[in-house]
Protein backbone atom coordinates (compact mmCIF):
# COMPACT_ATOMS: atom_id res chain seq x y z
CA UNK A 1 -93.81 -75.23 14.25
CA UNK A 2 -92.70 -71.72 15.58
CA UNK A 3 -92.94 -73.38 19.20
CA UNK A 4 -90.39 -76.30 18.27
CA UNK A 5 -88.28 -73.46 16.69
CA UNK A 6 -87.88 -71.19 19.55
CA UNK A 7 -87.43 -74.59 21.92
CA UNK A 8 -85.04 -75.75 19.71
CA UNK A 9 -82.81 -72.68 19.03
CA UNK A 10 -80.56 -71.94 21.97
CA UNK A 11 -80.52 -68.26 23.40
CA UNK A 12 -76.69 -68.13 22.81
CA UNK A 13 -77.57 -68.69 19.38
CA UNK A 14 -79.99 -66.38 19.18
CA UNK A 15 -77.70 -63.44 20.61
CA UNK A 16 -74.34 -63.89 18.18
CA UNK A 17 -77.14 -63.30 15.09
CA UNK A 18 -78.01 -60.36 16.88
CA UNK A 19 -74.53 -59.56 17.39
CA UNK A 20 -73.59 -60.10 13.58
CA UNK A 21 -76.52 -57.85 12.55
CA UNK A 22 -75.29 -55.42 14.78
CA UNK A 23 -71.78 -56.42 12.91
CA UNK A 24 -73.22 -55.36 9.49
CA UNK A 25 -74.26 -52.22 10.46
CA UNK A 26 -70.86 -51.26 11.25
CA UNK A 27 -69.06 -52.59 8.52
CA UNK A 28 -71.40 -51.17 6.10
CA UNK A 29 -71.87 -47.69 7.88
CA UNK A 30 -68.32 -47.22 9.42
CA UNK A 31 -65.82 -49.43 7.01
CA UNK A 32 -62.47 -47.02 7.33
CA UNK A 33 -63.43 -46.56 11.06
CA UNK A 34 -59.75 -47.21 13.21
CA UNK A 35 -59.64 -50.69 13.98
CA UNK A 36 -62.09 -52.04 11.54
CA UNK A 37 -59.94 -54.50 9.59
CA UNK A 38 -58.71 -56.21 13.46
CA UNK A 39 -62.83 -56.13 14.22
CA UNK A 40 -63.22 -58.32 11.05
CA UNK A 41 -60.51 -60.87 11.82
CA UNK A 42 -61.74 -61.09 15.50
CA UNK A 43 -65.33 -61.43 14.12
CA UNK A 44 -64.60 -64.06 11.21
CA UNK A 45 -62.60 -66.50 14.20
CA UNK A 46 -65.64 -66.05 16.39
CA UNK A 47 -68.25 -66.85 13.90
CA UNK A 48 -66.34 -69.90 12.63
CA UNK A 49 -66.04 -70.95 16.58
CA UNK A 50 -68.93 -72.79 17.29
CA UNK A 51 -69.44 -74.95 13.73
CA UNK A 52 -65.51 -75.69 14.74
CA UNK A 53 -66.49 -77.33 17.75
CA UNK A 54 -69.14 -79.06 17.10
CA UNK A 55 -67.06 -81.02 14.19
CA UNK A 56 -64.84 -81.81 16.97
CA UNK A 57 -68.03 -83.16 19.40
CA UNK A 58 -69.74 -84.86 16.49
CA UNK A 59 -66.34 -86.15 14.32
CA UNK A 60 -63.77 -86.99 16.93
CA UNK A 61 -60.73 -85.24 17.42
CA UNK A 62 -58.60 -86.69 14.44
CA UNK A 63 -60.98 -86.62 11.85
CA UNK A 64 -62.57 -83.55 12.77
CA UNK A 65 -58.85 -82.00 12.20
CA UNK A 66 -58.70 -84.24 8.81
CA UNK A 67 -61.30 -82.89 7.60
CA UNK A 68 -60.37 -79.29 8.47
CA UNK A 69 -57.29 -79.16 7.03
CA UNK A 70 -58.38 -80.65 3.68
CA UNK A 71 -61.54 -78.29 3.38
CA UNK A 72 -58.66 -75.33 4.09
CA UNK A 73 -56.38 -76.84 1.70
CA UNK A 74 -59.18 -77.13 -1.32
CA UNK A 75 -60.08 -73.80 -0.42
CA UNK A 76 -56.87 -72.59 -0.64
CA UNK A 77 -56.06 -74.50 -3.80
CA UNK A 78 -59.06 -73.49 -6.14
CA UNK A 79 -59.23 -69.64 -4.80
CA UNK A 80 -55.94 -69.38 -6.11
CA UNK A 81 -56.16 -70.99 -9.04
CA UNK A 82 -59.81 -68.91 -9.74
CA UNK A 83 -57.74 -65.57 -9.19
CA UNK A 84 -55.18 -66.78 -11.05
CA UNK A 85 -57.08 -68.37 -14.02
CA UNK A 86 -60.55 -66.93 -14.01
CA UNK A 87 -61.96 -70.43 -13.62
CA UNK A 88 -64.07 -71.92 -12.43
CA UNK A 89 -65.66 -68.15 -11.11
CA UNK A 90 -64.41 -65.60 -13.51
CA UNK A 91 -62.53 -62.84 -13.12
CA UNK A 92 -62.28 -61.50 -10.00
CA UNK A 93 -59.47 -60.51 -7.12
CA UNK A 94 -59.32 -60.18 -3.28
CA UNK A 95 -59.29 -56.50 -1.93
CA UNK A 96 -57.34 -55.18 1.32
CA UNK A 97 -59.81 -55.47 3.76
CA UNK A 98 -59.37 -58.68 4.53
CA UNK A 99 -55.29 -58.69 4.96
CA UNK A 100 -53.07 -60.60 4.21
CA UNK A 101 -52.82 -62.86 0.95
CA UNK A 102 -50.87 -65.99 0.79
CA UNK A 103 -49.01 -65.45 -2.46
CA UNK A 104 -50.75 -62.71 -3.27
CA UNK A 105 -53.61 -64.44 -4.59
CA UNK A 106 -55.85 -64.92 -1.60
CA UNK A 107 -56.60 -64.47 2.25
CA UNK A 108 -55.12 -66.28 4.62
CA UNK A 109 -57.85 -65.81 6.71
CA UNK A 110 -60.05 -67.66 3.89
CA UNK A 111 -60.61 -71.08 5.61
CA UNK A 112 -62.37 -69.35 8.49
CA UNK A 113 -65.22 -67.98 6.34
CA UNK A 114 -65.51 -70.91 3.69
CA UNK A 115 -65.41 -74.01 5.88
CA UNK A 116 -67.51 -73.28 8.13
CA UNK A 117 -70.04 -72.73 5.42
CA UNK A 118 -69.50 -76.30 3.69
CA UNK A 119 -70.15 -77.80 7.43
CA UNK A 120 -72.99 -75.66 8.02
CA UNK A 121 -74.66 -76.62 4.56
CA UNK A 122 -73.68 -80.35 4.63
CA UNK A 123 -75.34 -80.55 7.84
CA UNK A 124 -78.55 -79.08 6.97
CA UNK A 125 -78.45 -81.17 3.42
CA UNK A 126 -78.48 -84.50 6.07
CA UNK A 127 -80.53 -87.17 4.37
CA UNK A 128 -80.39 -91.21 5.09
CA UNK A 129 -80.88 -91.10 1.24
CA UNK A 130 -78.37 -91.82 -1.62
CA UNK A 131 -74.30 -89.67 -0.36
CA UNK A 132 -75.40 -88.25 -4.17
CA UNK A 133 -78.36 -86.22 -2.94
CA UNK A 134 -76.61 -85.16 0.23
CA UNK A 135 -74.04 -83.59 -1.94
CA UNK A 136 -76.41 -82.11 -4.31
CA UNK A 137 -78.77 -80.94 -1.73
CA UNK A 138 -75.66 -79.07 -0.06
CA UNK A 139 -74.03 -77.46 -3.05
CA UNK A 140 -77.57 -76.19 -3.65
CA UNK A 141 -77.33 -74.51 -0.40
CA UNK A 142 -73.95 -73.35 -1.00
CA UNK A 143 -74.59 -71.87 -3.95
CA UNK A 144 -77.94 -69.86 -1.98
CA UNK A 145 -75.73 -69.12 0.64
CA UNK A 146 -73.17 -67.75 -2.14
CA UNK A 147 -76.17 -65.64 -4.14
CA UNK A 148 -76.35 -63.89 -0.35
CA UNK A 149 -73.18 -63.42 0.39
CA UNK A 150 -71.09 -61.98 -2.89
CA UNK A 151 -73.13 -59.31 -3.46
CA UNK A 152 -72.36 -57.53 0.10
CA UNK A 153 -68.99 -58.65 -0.04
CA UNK A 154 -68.30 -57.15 -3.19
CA UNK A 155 -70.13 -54.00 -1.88
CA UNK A 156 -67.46 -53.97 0.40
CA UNK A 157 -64.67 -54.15 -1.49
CA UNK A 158 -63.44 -57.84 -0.09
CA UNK A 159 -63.17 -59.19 -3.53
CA UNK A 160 -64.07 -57.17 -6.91
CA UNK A 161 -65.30 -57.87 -10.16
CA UNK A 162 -63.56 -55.78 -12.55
CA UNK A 163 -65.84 -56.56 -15.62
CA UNK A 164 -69.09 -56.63 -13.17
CA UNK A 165 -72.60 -59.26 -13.38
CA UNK A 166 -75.62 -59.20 -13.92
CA UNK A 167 -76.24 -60.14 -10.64
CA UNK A 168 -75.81 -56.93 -8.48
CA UNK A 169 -71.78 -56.96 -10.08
CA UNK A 170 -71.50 -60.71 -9.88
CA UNK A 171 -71.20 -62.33 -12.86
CA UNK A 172 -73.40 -65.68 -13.42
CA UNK A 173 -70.21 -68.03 -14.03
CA UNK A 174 -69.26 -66.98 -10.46
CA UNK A 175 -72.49 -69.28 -9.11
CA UNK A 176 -71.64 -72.12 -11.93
CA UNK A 177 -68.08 -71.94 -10.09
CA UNK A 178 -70.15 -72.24 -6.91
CA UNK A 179 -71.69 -75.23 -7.91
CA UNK A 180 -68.32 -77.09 -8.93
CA UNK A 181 -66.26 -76.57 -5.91
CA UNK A 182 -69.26 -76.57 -4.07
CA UNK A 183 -70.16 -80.15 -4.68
CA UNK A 184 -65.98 -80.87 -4.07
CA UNK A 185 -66.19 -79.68 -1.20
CA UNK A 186 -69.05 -81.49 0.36
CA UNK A 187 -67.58 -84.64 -0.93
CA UNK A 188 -64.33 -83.89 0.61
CA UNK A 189 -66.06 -83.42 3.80
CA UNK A 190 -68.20 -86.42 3.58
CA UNK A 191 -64.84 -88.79 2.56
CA UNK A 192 -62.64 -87.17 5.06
CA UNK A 193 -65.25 -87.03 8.04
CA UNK A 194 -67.27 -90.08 7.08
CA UNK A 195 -70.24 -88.78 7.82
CA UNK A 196 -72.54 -92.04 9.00
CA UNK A 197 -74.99 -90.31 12.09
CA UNK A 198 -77.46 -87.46 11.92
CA UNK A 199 -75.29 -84.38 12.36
CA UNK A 200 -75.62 -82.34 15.51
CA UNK A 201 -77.81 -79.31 14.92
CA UNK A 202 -74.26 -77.13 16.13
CA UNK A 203 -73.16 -77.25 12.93
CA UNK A 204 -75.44 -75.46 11.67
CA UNK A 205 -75.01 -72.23 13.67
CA UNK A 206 -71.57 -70.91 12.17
CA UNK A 207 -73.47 -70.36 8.62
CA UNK A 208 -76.40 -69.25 10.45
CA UNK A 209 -74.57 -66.28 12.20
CA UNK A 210 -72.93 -65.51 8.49
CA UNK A 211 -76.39 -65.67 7.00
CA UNK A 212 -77.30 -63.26 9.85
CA UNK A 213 -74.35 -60.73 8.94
CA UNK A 214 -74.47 -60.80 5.23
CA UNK A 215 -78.42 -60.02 5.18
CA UNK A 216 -77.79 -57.00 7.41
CA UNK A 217 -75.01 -55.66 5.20
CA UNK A 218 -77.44 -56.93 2.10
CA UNK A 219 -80.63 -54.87 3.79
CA UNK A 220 -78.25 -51.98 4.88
CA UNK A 221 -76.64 -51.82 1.10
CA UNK A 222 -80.09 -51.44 -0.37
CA UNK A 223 -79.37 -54.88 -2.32
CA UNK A 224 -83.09 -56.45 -2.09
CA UNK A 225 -82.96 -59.62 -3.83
CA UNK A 226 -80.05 -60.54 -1.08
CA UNK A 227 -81.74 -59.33 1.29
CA UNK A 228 -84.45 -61.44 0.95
CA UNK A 229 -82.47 -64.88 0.01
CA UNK A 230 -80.87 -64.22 3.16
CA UNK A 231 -83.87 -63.66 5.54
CA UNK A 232 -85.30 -67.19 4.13
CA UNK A 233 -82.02 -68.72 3.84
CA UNK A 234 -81.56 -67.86 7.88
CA UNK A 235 -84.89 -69.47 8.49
CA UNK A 236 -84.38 -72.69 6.33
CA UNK A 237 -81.08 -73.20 8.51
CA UNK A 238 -82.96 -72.35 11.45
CA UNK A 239 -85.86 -75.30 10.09
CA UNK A 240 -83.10 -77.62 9.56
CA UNK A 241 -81.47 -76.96 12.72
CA UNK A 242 -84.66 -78.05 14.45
CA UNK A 243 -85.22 -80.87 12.82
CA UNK A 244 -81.79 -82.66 13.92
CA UNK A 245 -82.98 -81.16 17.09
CA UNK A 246 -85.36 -83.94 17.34
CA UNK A 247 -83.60 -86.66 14.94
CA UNK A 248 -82.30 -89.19 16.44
C-alpha cells in the first residue's frame, strides 16, 4: 500500500505540501510581518492552480469554466447571505486579513479557497454508485475538511465568531451549515460538469496542499483535535488520489 502511494503521488506534489507547511509556520509565527497579506493572496492563487487545471484537462474547456463560475457564484451567494443572516452557519464575519470584501460582506478572493475544495472532495467521493452517495460521501468530506480548517482560520483572525463554539470557538451550527451548502455545492458541480468518467487524481491535490497548510497552522496553534483530523484527512486524500491513480 505505502509502495503504490509513493508511486502514485508525484514529487511536485509532494514539494507544494511541504511548501504550505512551511506556509503555516509563517502565518502563524509571523502574521503582521510586511508583506504578509500579498504572501496570502499569492499563496491562495497558487494552491487553487493545479485542481484549476485539471478541471480544465478532465471537463473540457467550456464546462470546466461553467462549472467554475457557478461554484464562485454559490459561494458568493450563501457567504453573504450567512454574514448577513446568520444562516445557515451562525454568526460570524470576515476579518482584514484576507482584503477586500465584495459588499462588505465577504472576500473576493473567496472562490479561490472554497472551490477548489468542493473539486478536491467530489473527486475523492468518486463512486459508479447512486449521484446520491457521491454527494453525500463528498459533503462528508467537506464538512472534515471544514472541522480542519475553521479552527486555524479563526485563530487567525480570517473570519471570527463573536459568540464563540464549542468546538475550539466554532460553533456546531457552523458544520450543520457545512453540510447544507456542502451537499449544494457538490450537486452544482456534478449538474454543471456532468461528471460521467473516473476523475483524474489532479483534482485532488489543490485540497491536499490546503489540508497540508491548515494542519501546520492547526499543530503550530496547539489546536490538537485539528491537528489530527488534518494529518488523516491529508492521508485519506492521498488514498483516494491513488486509487484513481489506477482506475480506469
Amino acid at each position: 500500500m505505502l509502495t503504490q502511494l509513493r508511486r502514485a503521488t508525484p514529487r511536485t506534489l509532494i514539494s507544494a505540501c511541504v511548501l504550505a507547511l512551511l506556509a503555516s509556520f509563517f502565518a502563524t509565527r509571523f502574521p503582521d510581518v510586511p508583506g504578509a497579506s500579498i504572501g496570502s493572496y499569492v499563496s491562495t492563487l497558487l494552491i487553487a492552480l493545479p485542481s484549476t487545471i485539471a478541471l480544465f484537462a478532465y471537463l473540457g474547456p467550456r464546462r470546466a469554466l461553467l462549472s467554475l463560475l457557478a461554484l464562485s457564484a454559490f459561494a458568493f451567494a450563501i457567504e453573504s447571505f450567512g454574514v448577513a443572516t446568520g444562516v445557515p452557519y451562525g454568526d460570524f464575519y470576515y476579518g482584514d486579513a484576507l482584503g477586500p470584501r465584495a459588499f462588505d460582506l465577504v472576500p473576493l478572493l473567496l472562490p479561490l479557497s472554497y472551490v477548489p475544495l468542493v473539486v478536491g472532495a467530489t473527486a475523492a467521493a468518486w463512486t459508479r454508485g447512486p449521484r446520491l452517495l457521491h454527494i453525500i460521501l463528498a459533503t462528508l468530506l467537506l464538512v472534515w475538511m471544514d472541522a480542519v480548517l475553521d479552527p486555524g482560520a479563526a485563530f487567525l483572525g480570517f473570519w471570527v465568531w463573536p459568540e464563540g463554539g464549542a468546538y475550539y470557538g466554532v460553533p456546531l451550527s457552523n458544520y450543520i451549515g457545512w453540510l447544507l451548502s456542502g451537499a449544494a455545492a457538490t450537486a452544482l458541480l456534478l449538474v454543471t460538469g456532468r461528471w460521467s468518467n473516473p476523475p483524474r487524481p489532479a483534482l485532488l491535490d489543490s485540497a491536499a496542499i490546503a489540508t497540508a497548510f491548515w494542519t501546520g497552522v492547526a499543530a503550530l496553534s496547539s489546536l490538537t483535535a485539528p491537528a489530527l483530523l488534518g494529518a488523516s484527512l491529508f492521508a485519506c486524500l492521498l488514498a483516494r488520489r491513488a486509487h484513481l491513480h489506477t482506475t480506469k
